[in-house]
PDB file of N, CA and C in Angstrom:
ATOM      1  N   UNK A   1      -1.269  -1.268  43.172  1.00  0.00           N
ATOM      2  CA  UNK A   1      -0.849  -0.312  42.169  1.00  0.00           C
ATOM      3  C   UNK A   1      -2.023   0.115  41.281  1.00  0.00           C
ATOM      4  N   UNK A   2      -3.020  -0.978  40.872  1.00  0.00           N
ATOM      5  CA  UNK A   2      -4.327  -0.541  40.363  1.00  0.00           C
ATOM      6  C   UNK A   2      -5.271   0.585  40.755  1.00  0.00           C
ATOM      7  N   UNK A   3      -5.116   0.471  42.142  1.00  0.00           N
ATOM      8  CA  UNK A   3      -5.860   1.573  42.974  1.00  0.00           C
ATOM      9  C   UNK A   3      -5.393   3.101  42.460  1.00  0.00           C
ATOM     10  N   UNK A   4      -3.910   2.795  42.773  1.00  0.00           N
ATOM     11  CA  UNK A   4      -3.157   4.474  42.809  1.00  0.00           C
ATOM     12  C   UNK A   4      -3.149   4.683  41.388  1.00  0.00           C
ATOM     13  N   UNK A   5      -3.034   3.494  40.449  1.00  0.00           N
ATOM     14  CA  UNK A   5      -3.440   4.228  39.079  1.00  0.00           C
ATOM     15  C   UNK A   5      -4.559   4.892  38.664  1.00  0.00           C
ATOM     16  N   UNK A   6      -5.750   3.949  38.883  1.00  0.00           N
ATOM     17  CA  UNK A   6      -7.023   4.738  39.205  1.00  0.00           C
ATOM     18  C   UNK A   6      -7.073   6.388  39.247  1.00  0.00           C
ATOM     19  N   UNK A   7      -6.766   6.647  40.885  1.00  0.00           N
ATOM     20  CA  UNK A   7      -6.527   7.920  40.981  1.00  0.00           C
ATOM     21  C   UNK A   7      -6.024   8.766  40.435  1.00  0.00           C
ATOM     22  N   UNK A   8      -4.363   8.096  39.839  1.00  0.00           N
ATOM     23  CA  UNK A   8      -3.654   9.035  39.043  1.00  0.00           C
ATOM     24  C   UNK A   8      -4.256   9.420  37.910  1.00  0.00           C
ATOM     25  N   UNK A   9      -5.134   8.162  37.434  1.00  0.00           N
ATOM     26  CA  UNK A   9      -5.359   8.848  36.120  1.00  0.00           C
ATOM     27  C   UNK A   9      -6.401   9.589  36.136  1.00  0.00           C
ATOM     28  N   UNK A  10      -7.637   9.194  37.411  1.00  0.00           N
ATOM     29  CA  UNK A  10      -8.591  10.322  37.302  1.00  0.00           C
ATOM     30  C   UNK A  10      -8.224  11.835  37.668  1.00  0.00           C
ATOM     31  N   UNK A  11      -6.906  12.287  37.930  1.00  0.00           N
ATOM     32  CA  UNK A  11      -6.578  13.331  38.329  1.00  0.00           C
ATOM     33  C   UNK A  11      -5.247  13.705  37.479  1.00  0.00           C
ATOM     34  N   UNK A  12      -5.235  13.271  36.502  1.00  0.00           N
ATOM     35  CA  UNK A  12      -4.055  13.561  35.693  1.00  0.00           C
ATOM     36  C   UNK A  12      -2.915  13.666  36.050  1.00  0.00           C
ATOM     37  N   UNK A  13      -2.501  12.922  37.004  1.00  0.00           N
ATOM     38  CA  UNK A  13      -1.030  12.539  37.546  1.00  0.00           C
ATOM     39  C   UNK A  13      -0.246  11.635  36.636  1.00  0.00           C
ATOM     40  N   UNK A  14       0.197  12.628  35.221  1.00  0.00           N
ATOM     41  CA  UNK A  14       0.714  11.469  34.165  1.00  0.00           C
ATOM     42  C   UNK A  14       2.224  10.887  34.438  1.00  0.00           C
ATOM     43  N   UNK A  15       2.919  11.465  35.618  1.00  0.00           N
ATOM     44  CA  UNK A  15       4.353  11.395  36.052  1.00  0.00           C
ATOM     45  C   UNK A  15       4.014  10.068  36.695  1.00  0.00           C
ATOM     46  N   UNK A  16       3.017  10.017  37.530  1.00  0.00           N
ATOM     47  CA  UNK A  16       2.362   8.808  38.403  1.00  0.00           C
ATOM     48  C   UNK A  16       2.204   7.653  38.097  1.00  0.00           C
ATOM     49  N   UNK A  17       1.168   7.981  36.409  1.00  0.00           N
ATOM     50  CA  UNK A  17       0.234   7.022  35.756  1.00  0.00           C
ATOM     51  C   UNK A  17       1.469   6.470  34.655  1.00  0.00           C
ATOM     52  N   UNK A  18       2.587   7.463  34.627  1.00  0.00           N
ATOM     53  CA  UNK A  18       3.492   6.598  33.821  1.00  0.00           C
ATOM     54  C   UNK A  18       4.256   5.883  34.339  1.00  0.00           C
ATOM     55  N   UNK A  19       5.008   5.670  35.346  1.00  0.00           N
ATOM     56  CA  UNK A  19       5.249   4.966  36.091  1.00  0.00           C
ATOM     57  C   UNK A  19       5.160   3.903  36.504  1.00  0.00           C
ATOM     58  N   UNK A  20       3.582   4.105  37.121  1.00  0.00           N
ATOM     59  CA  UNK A  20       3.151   2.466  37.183  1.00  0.00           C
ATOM     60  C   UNK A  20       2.783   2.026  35.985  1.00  0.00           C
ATOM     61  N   UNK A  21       2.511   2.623  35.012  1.00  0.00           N
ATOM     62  CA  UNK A  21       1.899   1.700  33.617  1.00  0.00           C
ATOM     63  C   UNK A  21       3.653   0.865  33.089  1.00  0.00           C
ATOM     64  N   UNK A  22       4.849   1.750  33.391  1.00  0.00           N
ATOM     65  CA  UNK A  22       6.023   0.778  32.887  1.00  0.00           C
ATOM     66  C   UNK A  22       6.605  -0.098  34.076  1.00  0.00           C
ATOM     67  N   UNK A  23       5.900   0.321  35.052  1.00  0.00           N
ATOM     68  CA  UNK A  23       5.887  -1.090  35.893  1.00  0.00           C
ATOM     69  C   UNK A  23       5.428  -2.273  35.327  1.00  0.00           C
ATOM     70  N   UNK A  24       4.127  -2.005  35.735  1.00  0.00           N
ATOM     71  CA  UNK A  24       3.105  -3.411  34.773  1.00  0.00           C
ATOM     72  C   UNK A  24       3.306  -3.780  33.817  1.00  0.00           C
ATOM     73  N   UNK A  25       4.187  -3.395  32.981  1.00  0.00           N
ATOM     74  CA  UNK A  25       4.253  -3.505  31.359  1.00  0.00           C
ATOM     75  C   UNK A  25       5.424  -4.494  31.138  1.00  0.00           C
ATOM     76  N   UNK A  26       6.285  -4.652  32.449  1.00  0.00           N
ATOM     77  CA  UNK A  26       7.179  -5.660  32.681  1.00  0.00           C
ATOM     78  C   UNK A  26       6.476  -7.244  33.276  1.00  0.00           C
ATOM     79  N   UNK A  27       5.404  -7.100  32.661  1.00  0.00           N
ATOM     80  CA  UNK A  27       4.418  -8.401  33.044  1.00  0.00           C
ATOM     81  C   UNK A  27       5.026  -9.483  32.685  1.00  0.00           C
ATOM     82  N   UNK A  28       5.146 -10.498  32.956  1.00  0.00           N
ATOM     83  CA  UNK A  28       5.687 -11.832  32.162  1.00  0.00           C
ATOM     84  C   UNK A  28       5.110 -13.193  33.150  1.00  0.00           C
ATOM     85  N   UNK A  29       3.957 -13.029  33.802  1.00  0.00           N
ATOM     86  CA  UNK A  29       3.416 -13.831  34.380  1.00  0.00           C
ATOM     87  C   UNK A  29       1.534 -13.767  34.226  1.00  0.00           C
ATOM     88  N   UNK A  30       0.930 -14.695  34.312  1.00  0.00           N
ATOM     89  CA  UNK A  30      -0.341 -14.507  34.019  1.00  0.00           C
ATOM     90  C   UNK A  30      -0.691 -13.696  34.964  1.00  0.00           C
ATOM     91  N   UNK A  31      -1.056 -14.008  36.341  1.00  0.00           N
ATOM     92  CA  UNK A  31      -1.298 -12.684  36.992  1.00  0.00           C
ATOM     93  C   UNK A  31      -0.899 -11.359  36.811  1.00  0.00           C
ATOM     94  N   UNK A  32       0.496 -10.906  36.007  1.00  0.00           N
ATOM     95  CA  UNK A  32       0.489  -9.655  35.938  1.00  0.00           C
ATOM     96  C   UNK A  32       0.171  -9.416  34.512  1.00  0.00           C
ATOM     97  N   UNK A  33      -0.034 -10.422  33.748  1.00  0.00           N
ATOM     98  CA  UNK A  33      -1.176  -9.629  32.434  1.00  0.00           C
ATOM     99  C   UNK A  33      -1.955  -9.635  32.572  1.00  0.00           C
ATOM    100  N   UNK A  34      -3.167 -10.147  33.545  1.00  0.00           N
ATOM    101  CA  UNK A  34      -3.741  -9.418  33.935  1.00  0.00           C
ATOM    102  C   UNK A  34      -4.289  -8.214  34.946  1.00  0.00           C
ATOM    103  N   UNK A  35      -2.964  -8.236  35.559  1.00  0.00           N
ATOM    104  CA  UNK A  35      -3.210  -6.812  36.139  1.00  0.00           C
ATOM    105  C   UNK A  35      -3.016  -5.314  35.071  1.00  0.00           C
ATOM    106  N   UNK A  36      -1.959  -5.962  34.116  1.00  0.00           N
ATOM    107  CA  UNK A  36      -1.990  -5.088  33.043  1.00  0.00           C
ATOM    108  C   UNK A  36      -3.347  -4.716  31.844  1.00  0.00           C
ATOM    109  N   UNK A  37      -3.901  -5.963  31.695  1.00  0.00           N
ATOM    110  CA  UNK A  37      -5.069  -5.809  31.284  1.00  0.00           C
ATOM    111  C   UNK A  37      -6.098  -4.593  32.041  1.00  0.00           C
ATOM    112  N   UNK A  38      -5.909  -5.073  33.494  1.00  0.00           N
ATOM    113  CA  UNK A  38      -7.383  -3.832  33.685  1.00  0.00           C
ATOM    114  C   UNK A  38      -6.484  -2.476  33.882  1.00  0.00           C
ATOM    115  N   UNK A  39      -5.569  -2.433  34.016  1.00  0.00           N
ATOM    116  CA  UNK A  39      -4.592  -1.216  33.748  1.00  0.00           C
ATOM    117  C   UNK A  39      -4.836  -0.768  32.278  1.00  0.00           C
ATOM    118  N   UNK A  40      -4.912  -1.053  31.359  1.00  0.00           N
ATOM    119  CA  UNK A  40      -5.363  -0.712  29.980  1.00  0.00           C
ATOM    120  C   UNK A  40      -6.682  -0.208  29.832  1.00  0.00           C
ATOM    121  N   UNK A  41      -7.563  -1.002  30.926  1.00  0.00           N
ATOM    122  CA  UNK A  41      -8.833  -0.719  31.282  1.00  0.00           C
ATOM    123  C   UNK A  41      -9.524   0.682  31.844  1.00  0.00           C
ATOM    124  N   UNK A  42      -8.115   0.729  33.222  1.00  0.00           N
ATOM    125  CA  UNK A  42      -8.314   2.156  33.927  1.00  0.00           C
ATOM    126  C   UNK A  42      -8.239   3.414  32.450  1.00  0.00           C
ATOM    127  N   UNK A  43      -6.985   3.260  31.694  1.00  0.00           N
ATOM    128  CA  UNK A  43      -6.340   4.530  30.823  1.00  0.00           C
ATOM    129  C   UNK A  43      -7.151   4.367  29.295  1.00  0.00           C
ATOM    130  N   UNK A  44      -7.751   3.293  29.407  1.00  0.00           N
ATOM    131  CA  UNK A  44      -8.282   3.550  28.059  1.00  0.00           C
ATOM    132  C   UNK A  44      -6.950   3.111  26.774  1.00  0.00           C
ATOM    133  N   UNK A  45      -6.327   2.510  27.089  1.00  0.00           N
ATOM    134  CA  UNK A  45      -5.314   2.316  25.989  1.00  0.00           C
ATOM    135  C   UNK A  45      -5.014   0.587  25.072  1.00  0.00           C
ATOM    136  N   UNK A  46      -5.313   1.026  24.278  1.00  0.00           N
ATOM    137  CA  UNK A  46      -6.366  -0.001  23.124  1.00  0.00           C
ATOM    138  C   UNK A  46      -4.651  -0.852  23.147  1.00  0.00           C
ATOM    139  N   UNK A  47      -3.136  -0.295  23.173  1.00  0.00           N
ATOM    140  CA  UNK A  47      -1.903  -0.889  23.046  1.00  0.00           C
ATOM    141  C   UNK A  47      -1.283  -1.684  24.294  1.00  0.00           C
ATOM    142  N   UNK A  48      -1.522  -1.134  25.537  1.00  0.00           N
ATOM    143  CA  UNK A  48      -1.361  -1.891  26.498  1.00  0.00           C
ATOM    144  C   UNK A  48      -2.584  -2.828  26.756  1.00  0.00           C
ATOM    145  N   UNK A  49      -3.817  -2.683  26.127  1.00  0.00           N
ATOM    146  CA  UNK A  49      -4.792  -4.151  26.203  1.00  0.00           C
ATOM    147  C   UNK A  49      -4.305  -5.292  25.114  1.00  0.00           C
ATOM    148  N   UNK A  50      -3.258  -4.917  24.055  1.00  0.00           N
ATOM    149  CA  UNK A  50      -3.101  -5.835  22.737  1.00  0.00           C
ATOM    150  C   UNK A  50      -1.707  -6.707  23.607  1.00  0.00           C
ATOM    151  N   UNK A  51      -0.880  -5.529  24.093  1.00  0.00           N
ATOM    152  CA  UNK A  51       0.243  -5.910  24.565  1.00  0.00           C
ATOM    153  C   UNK A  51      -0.240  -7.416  25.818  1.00  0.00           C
ATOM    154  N   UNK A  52      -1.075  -6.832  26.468  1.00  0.00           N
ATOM    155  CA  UNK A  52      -1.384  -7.647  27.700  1.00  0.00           C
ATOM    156  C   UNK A  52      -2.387  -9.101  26.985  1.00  0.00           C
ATOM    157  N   UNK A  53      -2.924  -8.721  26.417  1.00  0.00           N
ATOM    158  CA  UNK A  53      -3.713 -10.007  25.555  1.00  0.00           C
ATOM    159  C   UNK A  53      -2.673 -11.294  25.103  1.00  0.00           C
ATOM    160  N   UNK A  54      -1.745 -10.152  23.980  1.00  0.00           N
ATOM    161  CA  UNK A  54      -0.410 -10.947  23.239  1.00  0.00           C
ATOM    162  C   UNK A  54       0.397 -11.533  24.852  1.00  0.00           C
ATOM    163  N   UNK A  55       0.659 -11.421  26.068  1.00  0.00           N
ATOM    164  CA  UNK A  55       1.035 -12.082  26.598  1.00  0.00           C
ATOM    165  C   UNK A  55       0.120 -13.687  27.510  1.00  0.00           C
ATOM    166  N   UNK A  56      -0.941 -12.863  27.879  1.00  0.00           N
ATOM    167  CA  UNK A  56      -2.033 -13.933  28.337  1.00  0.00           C
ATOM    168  C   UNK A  56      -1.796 -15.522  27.192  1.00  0.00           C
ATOM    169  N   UNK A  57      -2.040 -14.751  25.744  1.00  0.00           N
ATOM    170  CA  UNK A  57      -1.889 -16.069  24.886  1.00  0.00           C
ATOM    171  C   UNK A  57      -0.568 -16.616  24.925  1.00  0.00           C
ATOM    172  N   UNK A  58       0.596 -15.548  25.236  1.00  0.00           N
ATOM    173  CA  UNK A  58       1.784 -16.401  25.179  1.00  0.00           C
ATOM    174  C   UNK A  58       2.179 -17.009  26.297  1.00  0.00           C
ATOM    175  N   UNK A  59       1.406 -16.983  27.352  1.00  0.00           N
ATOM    176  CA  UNK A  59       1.729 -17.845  28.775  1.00  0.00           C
ATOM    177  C   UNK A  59       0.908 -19.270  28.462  1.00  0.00           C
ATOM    178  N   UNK A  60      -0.023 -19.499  27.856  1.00  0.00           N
ATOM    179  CA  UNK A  60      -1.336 -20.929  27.746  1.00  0.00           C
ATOM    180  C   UNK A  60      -1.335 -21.032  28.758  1.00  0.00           C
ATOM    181  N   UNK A  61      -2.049 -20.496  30.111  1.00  0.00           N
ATOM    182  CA  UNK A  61      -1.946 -20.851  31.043  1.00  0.00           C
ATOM    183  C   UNK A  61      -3.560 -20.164  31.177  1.00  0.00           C
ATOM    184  N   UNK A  62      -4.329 -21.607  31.527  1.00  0.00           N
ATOM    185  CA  UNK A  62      -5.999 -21.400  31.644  1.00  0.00           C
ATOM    186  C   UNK A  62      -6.227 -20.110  33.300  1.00  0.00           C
ATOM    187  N   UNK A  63      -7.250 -19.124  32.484  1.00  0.00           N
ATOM    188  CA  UNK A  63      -7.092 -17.948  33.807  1.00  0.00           C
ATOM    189  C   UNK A  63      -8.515 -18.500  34.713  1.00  0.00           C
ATOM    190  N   UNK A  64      -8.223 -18.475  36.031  1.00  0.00           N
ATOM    191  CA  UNK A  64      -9.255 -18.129  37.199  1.00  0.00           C
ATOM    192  C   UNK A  64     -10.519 -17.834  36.510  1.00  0.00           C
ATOM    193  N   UNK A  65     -11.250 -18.500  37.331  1.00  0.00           N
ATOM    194  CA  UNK A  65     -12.415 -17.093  37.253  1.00  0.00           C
ATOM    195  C   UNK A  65     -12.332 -15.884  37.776  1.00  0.00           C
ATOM    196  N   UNK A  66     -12.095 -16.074  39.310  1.00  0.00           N
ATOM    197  CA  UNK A  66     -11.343 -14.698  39.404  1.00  0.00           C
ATOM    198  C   UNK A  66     -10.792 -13.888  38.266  1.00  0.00           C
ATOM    199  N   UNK A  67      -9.561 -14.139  37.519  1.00  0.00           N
ATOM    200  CA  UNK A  67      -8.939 -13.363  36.647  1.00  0.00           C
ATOM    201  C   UNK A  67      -9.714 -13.101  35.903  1.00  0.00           C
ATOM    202  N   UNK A  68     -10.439 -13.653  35.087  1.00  0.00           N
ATOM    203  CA  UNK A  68     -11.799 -13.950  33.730  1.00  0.00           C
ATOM    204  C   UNK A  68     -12.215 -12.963  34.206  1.00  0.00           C
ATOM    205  N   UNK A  69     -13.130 -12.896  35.265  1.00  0.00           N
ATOM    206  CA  UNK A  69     -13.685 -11.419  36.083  1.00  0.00           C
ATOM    207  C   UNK A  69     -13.531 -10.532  35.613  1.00  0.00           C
ATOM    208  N   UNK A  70     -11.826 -10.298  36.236  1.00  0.00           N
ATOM    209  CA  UNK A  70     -11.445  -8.862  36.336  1.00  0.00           C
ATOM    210  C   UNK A  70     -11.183  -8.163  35.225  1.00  0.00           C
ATOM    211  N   UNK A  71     -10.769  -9.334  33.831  1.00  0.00           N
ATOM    212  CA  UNK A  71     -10.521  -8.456  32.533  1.00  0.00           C
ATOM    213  C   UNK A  71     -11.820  -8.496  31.561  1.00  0.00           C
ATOM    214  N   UNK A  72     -12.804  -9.234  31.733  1.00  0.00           N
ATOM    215  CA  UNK A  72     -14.093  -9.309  31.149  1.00  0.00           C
ATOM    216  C   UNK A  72     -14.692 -10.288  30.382  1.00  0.00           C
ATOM    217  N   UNK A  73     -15.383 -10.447  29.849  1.00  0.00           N
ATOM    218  CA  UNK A  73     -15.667 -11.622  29.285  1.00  0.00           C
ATOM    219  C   UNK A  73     -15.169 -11.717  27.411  1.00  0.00           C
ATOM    220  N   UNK A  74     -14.891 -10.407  27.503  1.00  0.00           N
ATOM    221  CA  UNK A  74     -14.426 -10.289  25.531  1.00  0.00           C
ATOM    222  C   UNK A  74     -13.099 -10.246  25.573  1.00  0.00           C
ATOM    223  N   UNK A  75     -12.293  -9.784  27.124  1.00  0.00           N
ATOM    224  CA  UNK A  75     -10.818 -10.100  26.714  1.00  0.00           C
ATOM    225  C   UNK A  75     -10.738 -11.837  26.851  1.00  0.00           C
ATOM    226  N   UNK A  76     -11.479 -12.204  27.788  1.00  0.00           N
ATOM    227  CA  UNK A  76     -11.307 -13.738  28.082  1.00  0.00           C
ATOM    228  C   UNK A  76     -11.557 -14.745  26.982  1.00  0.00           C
ATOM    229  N   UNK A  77     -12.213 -13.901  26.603  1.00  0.00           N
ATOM    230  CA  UNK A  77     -13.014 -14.921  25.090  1.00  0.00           C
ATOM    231  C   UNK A  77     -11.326 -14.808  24.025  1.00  0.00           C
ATOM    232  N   UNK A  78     -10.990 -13.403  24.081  1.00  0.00           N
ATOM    233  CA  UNK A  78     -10.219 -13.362  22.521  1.00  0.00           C
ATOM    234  C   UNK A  78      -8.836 -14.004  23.062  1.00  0.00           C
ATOM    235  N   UNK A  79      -8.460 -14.104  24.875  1.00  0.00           N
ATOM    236  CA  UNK A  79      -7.361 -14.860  24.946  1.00  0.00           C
ATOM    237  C   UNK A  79      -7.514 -16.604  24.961  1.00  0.00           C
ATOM    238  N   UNK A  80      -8.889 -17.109  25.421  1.00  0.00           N
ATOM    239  CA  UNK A  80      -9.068 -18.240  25.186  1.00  0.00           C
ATOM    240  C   UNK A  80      -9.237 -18.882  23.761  1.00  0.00           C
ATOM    241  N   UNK A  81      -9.698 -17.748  23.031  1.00  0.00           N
ATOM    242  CA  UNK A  81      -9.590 -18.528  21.664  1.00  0.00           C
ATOM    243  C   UNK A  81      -8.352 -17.925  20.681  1.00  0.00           C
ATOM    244  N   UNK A  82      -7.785 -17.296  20.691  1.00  0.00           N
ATOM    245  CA  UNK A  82      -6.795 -16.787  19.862  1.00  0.00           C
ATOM    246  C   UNK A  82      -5.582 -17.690  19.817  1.00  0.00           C
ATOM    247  N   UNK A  83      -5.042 -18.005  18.410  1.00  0.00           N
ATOM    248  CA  UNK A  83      -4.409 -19.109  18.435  1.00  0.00           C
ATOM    249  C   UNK A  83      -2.709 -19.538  18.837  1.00  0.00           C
ATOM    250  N   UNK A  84      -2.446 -20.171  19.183  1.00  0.00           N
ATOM    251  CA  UNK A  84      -0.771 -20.297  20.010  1.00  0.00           C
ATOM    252  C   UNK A  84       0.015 -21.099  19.254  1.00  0.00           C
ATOM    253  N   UNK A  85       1.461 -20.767  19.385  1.00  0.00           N
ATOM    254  CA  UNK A  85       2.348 -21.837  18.730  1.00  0.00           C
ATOM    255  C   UNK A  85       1.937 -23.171  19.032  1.00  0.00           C
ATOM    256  N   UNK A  86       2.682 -24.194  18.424  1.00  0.00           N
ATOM    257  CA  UNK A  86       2.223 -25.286  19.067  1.00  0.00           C
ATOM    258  C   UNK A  86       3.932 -26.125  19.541  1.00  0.00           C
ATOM    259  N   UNK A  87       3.360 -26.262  20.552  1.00  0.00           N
ATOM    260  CA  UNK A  87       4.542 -26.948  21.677  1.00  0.00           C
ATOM    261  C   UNK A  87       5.577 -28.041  21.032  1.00  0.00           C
ATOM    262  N   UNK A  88       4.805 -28.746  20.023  1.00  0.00           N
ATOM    263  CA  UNK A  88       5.947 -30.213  19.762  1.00  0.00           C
ATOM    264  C   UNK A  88       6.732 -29.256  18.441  1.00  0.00           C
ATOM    265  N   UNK A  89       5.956 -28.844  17.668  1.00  0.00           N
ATOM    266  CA  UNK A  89       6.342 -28.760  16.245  1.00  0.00           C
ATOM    267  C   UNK A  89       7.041 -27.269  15.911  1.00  0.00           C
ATOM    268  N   UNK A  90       6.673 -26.567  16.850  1.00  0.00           N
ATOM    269  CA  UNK A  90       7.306 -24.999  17.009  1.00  0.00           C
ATOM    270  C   UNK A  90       6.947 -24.160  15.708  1.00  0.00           C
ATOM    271  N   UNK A  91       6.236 -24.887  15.058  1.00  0.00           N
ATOM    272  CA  UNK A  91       5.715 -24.057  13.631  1.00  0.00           C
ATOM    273  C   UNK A  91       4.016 -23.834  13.268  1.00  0.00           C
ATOM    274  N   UNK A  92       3.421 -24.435  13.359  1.00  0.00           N
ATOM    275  CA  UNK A  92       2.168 -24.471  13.494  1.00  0.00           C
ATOM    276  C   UNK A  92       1.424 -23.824  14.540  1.00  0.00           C
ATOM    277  N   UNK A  93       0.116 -23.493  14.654  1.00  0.00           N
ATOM    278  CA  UNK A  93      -0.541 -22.715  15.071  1.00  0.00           C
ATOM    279  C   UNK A  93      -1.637 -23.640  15.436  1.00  0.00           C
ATOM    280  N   UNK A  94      -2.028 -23.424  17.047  1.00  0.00           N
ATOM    281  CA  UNK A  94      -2.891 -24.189  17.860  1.00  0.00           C
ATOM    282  C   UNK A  94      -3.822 -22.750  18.100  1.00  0.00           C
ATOM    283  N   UNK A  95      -5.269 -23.814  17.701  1.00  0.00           N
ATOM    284  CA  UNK A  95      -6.474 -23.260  17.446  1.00  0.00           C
ATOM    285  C   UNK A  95      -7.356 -23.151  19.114  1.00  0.00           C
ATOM    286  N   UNK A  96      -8.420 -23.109  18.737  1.00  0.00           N
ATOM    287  CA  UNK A  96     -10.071 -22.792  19.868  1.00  0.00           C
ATOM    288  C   UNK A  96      -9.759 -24.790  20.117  1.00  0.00           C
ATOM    289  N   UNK A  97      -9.138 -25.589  19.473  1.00  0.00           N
ATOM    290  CA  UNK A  97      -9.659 -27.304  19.143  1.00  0.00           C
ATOM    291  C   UNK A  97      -8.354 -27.804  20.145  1.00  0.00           C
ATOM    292  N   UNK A  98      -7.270 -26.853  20.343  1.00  0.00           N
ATOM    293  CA  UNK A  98      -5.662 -27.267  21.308  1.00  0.00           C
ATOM    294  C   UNK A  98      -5.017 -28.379  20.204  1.00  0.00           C
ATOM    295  N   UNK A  99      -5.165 -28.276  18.777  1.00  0.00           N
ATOM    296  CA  UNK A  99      -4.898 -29.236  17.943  1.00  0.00           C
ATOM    297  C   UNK A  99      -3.868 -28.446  17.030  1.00  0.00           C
ATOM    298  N   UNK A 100      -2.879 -28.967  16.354  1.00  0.00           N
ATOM    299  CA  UNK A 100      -1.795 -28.142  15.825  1.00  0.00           C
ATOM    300  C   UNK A 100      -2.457 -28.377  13.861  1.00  0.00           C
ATOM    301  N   UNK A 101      -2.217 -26.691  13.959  1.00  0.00           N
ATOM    302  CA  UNK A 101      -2.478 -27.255  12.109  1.00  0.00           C
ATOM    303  C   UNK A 101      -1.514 -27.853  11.207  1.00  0.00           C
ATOM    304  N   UNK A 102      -0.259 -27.950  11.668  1.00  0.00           N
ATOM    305  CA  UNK A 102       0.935 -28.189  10.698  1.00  0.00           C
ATOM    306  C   UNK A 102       1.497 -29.870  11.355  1.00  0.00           C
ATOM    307  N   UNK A 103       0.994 -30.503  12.544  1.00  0.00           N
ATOM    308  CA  UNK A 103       1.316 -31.629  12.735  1.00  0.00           C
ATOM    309  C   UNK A 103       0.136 -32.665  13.251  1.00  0.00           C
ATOM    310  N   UNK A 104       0.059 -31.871  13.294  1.00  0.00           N
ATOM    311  CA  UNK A 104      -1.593 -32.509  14.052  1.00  0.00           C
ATOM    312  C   UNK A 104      -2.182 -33.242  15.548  1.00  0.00           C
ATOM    313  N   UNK A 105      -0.752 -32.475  16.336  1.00  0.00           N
ATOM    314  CA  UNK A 105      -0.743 -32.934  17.304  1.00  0.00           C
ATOM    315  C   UNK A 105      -1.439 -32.174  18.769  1.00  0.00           C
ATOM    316  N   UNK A 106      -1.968 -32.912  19.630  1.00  0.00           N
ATOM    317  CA  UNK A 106      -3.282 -32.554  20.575  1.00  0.00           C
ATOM    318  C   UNK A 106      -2.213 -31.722  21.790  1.00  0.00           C
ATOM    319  N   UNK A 107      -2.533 -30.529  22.186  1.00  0.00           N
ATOM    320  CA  UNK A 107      -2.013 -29.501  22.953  1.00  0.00           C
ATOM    321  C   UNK A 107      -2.509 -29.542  24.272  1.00  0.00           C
ATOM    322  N   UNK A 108      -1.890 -29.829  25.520  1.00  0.00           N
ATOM    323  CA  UNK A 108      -2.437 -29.991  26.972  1.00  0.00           C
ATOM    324  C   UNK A 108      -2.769 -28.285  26.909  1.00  0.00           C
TER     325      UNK A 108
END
């Protein structure tokens, strides 16, 4: 679908390019935020890269290198360090350290 977006968007096929962008946008797995990521990439759209980021962090699920690759090294950086609920305490906020600020408990 990356491919044909590509095209669509270098040729202004916005019936096309919309389409597959609310495909992808039904991401809810790490692989498809980041396919949504370089989809944000192809169109230039600063909301489907926040959208796709805000899910990467809400999966905690460490990406490939492969994946790292494909979305770059500054999306990889701001999803590896940007901070996550934390698992025991459901209130606190787990840092760059996988350590909770409100319990203090260590995050796999």
């Amino acid at each position: 679908m990356l491919l044909v977006l590509s095209i669509a968007h270098k040729y202004c096929m916005d019936k096309i390019e919309a389409a597959i962008l609310k495909e992808l946008g039904r991401a809810s797995t790490t692989p498809g935020y980041v396919d949504l990521m370089v989809a944000a990439q192809i169109v230039g759209s600063q909301q489907l890269r926040q959208q796709a980021l805000d899910g990467l962090i809400s999966t905690r699920q460490k990406l490939c290198g492969a994946q790292a690759q494909r979305i770059g090294g500054e999306a990889t950086f701001a999803a590896l360090t940007a901070p996550g609920k934390c698992g025991y305490c459901n209130r606190g906020s787990v840092h760059v350290t996988w350590k909770c600020n409100r319990c203090n408990s260590l995050q796999a």
